[in-house]
PDB file of N, CA and C in Angstrom:
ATOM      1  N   UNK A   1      -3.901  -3.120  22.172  1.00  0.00           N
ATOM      2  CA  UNK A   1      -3.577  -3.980  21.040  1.00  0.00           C
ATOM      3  C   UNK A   1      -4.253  -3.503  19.762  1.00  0.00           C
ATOM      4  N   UNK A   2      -5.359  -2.680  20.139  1.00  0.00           N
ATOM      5  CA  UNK A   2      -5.788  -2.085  18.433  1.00  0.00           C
ATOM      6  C   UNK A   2      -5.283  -1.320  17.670  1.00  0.00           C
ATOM      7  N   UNK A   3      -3.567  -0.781  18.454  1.00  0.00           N
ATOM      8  CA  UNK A   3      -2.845   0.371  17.571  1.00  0.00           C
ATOM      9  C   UNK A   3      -1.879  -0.761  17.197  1.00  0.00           C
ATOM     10  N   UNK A   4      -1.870  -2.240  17.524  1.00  0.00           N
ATOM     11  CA  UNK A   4      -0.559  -2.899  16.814  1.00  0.00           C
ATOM     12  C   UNK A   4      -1.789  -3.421  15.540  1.00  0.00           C
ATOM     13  N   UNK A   5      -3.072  -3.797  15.705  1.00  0.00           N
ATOM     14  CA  UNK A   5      -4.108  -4.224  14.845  1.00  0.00           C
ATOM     15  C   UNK A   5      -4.126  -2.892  13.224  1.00  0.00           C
ATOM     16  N   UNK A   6      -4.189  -1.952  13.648  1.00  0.00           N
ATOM     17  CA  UNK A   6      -3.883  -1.022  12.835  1.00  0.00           C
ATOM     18  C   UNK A   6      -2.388  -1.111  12.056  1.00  0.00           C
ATOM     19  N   UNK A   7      -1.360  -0.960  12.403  1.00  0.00           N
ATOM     20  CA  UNK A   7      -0.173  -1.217  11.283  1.00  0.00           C
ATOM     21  C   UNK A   7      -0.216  -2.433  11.004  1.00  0.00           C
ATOM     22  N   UNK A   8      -0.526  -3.701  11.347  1.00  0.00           N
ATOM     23  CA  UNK A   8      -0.597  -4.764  10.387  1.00  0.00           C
ATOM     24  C   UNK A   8      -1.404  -4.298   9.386  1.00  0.00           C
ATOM     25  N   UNK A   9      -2.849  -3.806   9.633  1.00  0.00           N
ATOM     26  CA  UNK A   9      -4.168  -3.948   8.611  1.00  0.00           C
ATOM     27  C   UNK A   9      -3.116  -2.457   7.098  1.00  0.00           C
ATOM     28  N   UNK A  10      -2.760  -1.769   8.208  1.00  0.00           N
ATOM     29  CA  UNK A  10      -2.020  -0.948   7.265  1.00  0.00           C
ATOM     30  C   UNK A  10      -0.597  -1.183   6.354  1.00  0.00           C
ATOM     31  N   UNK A  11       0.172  -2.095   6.415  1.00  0.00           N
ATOM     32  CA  UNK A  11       1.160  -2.935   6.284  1.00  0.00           C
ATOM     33  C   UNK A  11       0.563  -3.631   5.062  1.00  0.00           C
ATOM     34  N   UNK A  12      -0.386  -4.692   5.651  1.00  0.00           N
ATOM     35  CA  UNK A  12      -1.172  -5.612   4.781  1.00  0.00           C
ATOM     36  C   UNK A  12      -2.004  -4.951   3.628  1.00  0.00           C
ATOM     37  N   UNK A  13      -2.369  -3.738   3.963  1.00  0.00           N
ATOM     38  CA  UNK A  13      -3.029  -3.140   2.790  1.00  0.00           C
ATOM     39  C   UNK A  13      -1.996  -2.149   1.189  1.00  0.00           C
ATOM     40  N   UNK A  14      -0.507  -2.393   2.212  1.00  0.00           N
ATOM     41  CA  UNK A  14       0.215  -1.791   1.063  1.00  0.00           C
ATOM     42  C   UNK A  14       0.781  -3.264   0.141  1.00  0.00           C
ATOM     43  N   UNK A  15       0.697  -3.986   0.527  1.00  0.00           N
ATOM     44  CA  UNK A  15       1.745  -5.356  -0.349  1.00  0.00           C
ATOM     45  C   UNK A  15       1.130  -5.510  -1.625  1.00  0.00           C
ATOM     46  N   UNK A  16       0.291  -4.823  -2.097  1.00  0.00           N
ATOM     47  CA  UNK A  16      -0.180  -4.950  -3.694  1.00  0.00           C
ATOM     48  C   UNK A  16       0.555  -3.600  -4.441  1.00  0.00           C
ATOM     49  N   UNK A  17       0.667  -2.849  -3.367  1.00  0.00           N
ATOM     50  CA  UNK A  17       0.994  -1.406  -4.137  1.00  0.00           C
ATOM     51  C   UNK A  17       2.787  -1.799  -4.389  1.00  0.00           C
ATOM     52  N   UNK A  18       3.635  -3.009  -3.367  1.00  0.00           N
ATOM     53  CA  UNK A  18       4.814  -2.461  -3.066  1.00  0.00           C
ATOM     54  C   UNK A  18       5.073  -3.678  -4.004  1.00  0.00           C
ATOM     55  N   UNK A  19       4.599  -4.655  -4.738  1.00  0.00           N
ATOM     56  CA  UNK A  19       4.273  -5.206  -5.529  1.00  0.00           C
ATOM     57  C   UNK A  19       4.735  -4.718  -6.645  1.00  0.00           C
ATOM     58  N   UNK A  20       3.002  -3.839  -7.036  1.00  0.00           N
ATOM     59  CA  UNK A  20       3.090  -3.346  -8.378  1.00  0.00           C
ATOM     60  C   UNK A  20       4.250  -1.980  -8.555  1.00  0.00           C
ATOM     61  N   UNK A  21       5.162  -1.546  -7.608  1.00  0.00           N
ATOM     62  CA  UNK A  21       5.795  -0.854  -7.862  1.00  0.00           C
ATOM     63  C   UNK A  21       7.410  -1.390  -8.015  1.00  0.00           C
ATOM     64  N   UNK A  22       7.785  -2.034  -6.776  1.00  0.00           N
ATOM     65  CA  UNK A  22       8.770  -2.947  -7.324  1.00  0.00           C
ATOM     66  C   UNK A  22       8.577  -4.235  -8.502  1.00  0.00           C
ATOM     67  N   UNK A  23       7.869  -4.635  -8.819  1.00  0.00           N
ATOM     68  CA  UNK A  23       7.969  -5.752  -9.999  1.00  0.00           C
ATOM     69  C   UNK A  23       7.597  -4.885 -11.194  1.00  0.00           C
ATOM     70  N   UNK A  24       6.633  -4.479 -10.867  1.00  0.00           N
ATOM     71  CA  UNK A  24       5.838  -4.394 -12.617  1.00  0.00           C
ATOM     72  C   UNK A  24       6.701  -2.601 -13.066  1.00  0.00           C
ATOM     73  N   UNK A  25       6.992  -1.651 -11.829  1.00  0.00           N
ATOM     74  CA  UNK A  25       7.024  -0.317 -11.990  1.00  0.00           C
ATOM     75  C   UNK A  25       6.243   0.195 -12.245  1.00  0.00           C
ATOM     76  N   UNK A  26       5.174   0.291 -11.574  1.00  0.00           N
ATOM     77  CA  UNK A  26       4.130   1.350 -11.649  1.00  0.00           C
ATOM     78  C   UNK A  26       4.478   2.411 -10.811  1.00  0.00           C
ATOM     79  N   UNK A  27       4.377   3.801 -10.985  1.00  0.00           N
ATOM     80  CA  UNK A  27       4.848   4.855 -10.389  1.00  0.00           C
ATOM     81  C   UNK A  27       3.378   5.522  -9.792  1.00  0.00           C
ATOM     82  N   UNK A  28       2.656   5.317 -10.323  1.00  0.00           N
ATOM     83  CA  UNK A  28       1.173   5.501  -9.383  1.00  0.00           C
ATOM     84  C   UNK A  28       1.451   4.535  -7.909  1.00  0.00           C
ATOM     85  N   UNK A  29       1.748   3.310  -8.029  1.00  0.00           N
ATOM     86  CA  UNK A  29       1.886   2.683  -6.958  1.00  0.00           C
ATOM     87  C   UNK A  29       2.669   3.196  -6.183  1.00  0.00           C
ATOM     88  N   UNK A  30       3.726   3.846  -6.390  1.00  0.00           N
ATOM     89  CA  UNK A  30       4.923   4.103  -5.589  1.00  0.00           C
ATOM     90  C   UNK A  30       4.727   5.249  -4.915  1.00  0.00           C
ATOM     91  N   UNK A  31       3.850   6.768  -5.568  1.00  0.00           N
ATOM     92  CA  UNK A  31       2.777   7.426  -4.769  1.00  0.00           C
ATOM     93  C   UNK A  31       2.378   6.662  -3.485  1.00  0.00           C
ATOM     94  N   UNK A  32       1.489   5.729  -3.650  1.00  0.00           N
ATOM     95  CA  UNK A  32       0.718   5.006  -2.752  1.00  0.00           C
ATOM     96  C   UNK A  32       1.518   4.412  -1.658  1.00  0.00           C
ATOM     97  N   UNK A  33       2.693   3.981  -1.917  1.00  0.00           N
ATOM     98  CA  UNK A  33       3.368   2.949  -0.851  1.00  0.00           C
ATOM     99  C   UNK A  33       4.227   4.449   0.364  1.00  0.00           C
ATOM    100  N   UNK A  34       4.139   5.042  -0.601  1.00  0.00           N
ATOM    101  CA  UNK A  34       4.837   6.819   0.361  1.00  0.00           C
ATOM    102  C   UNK A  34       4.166   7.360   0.941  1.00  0.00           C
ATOM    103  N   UNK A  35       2.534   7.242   0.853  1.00  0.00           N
ATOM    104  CA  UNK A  35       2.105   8.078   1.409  1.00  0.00           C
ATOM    105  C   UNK A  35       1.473   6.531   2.798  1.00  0.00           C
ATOM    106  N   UNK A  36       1.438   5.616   2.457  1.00  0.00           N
ATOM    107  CA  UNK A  36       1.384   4.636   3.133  1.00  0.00           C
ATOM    108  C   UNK A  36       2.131   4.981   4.469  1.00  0.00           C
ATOM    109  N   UNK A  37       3.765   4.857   3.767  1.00  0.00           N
ATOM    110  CA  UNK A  37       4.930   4.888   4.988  1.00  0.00           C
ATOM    111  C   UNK A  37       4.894   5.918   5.466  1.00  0.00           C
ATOM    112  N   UNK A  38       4.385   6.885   5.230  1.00  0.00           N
ATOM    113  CA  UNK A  38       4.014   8.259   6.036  1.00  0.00           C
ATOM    114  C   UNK A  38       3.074   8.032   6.926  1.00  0.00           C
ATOM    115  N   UNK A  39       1.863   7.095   6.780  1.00  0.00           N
ATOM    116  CA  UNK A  39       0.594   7.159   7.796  1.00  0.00           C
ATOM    117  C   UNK A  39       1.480   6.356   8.647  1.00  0.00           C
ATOM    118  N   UNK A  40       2.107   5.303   8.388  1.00  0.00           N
ATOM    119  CA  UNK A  40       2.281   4.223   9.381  1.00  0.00           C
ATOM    120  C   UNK A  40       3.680   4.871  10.272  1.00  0.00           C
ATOM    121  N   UNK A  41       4.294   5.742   9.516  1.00  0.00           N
ATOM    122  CA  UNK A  41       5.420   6.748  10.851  1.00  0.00           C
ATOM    123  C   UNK A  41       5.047   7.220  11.475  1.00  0.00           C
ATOM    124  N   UNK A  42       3.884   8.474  10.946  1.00  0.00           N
ATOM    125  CA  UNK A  42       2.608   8.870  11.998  1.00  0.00           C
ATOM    126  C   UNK A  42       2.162   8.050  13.022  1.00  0.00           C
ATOM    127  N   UNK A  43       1.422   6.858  12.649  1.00  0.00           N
ATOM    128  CA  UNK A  43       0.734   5.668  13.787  1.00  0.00           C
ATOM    129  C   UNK A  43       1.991   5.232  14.440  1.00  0.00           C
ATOM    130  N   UNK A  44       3.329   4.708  14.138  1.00  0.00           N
ATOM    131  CA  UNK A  44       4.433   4.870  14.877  1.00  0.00           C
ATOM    132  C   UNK A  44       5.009   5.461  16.336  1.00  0.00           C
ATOM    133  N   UNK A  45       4.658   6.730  15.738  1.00  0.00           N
ATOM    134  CA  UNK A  45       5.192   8.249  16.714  1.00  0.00           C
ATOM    135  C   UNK A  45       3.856   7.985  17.805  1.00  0.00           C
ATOM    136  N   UNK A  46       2.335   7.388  17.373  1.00  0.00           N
ATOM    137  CA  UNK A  46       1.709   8.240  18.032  1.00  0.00           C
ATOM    138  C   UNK A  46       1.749   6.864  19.158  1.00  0.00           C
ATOM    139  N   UNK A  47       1.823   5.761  18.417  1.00  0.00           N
ATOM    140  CA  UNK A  47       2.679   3.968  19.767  1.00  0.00           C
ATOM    141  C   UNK A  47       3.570   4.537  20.456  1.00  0.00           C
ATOM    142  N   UNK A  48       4.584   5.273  19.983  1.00  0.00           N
ATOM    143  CA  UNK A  48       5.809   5.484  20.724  1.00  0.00           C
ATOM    144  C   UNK A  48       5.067   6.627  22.292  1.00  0.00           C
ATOM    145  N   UNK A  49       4.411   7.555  21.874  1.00  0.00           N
ATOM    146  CA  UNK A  49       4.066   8.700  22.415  1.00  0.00           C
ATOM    147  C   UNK A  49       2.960   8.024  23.575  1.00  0.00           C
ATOM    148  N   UNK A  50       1.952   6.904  23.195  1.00  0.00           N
ATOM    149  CA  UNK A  50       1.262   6.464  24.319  1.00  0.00           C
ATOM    150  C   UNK A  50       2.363   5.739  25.484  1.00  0.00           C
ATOM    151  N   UNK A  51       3.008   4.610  24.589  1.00  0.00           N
ATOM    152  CA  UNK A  51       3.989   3.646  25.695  1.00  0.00           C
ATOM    153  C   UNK A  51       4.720   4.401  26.695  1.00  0.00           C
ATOM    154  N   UNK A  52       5.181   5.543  25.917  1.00  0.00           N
ATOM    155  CA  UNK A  52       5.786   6.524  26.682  1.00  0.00           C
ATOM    156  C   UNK A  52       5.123   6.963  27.881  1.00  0.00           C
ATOM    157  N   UNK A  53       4.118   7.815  27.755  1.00  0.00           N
ATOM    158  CA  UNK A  53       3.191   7.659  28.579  1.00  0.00           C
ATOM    159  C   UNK A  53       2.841   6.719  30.029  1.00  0.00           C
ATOM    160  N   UNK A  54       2.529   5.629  29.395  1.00  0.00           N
ATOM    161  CA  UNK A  54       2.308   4.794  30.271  1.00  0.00           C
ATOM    162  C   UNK A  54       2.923   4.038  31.115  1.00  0.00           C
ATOM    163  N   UNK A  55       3.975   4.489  30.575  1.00  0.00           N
ATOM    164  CA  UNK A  55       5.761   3.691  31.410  1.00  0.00           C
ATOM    165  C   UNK A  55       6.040   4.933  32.292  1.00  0.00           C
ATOM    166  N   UNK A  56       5.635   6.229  32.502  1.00  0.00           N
ATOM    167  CA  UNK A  56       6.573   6.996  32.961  1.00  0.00           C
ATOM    168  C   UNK A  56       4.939   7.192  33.755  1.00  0.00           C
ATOM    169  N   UNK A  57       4.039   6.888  33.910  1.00  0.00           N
ATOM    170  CA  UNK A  57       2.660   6.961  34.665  1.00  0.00           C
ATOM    171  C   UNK A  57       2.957   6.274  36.075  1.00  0.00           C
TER     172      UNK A  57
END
């Protein structure tokens, strides 16, 4: 349960950036929310790659 604890905390830590990029348009923010959705596809692949694992164990 600490890799589903991780994309919330990571999720929860972008909603200011996805914020200030959709409302206000800040393009610094929008940097931030991409490289965000990149860590959290990463942490994604690497859920998918344990369950996997452990179902076929």
């Amino acid at each position: 349960m600490s890799q589903f604890s991780r994309v919330k905390d990571l999720v929860d830590s972008l909603e200011g950036d996805f914020e200030k990029f959709y409302d206000k348009g800040n393009q610094a923010a929008g940097t931030r929310v991409r490289k965000g959705m990149q860590e959290l596809k990463n942490l994604a692949q690497e859920i998918r790659v344990d369950v996997q694992s452990k179902k076929n164990a």
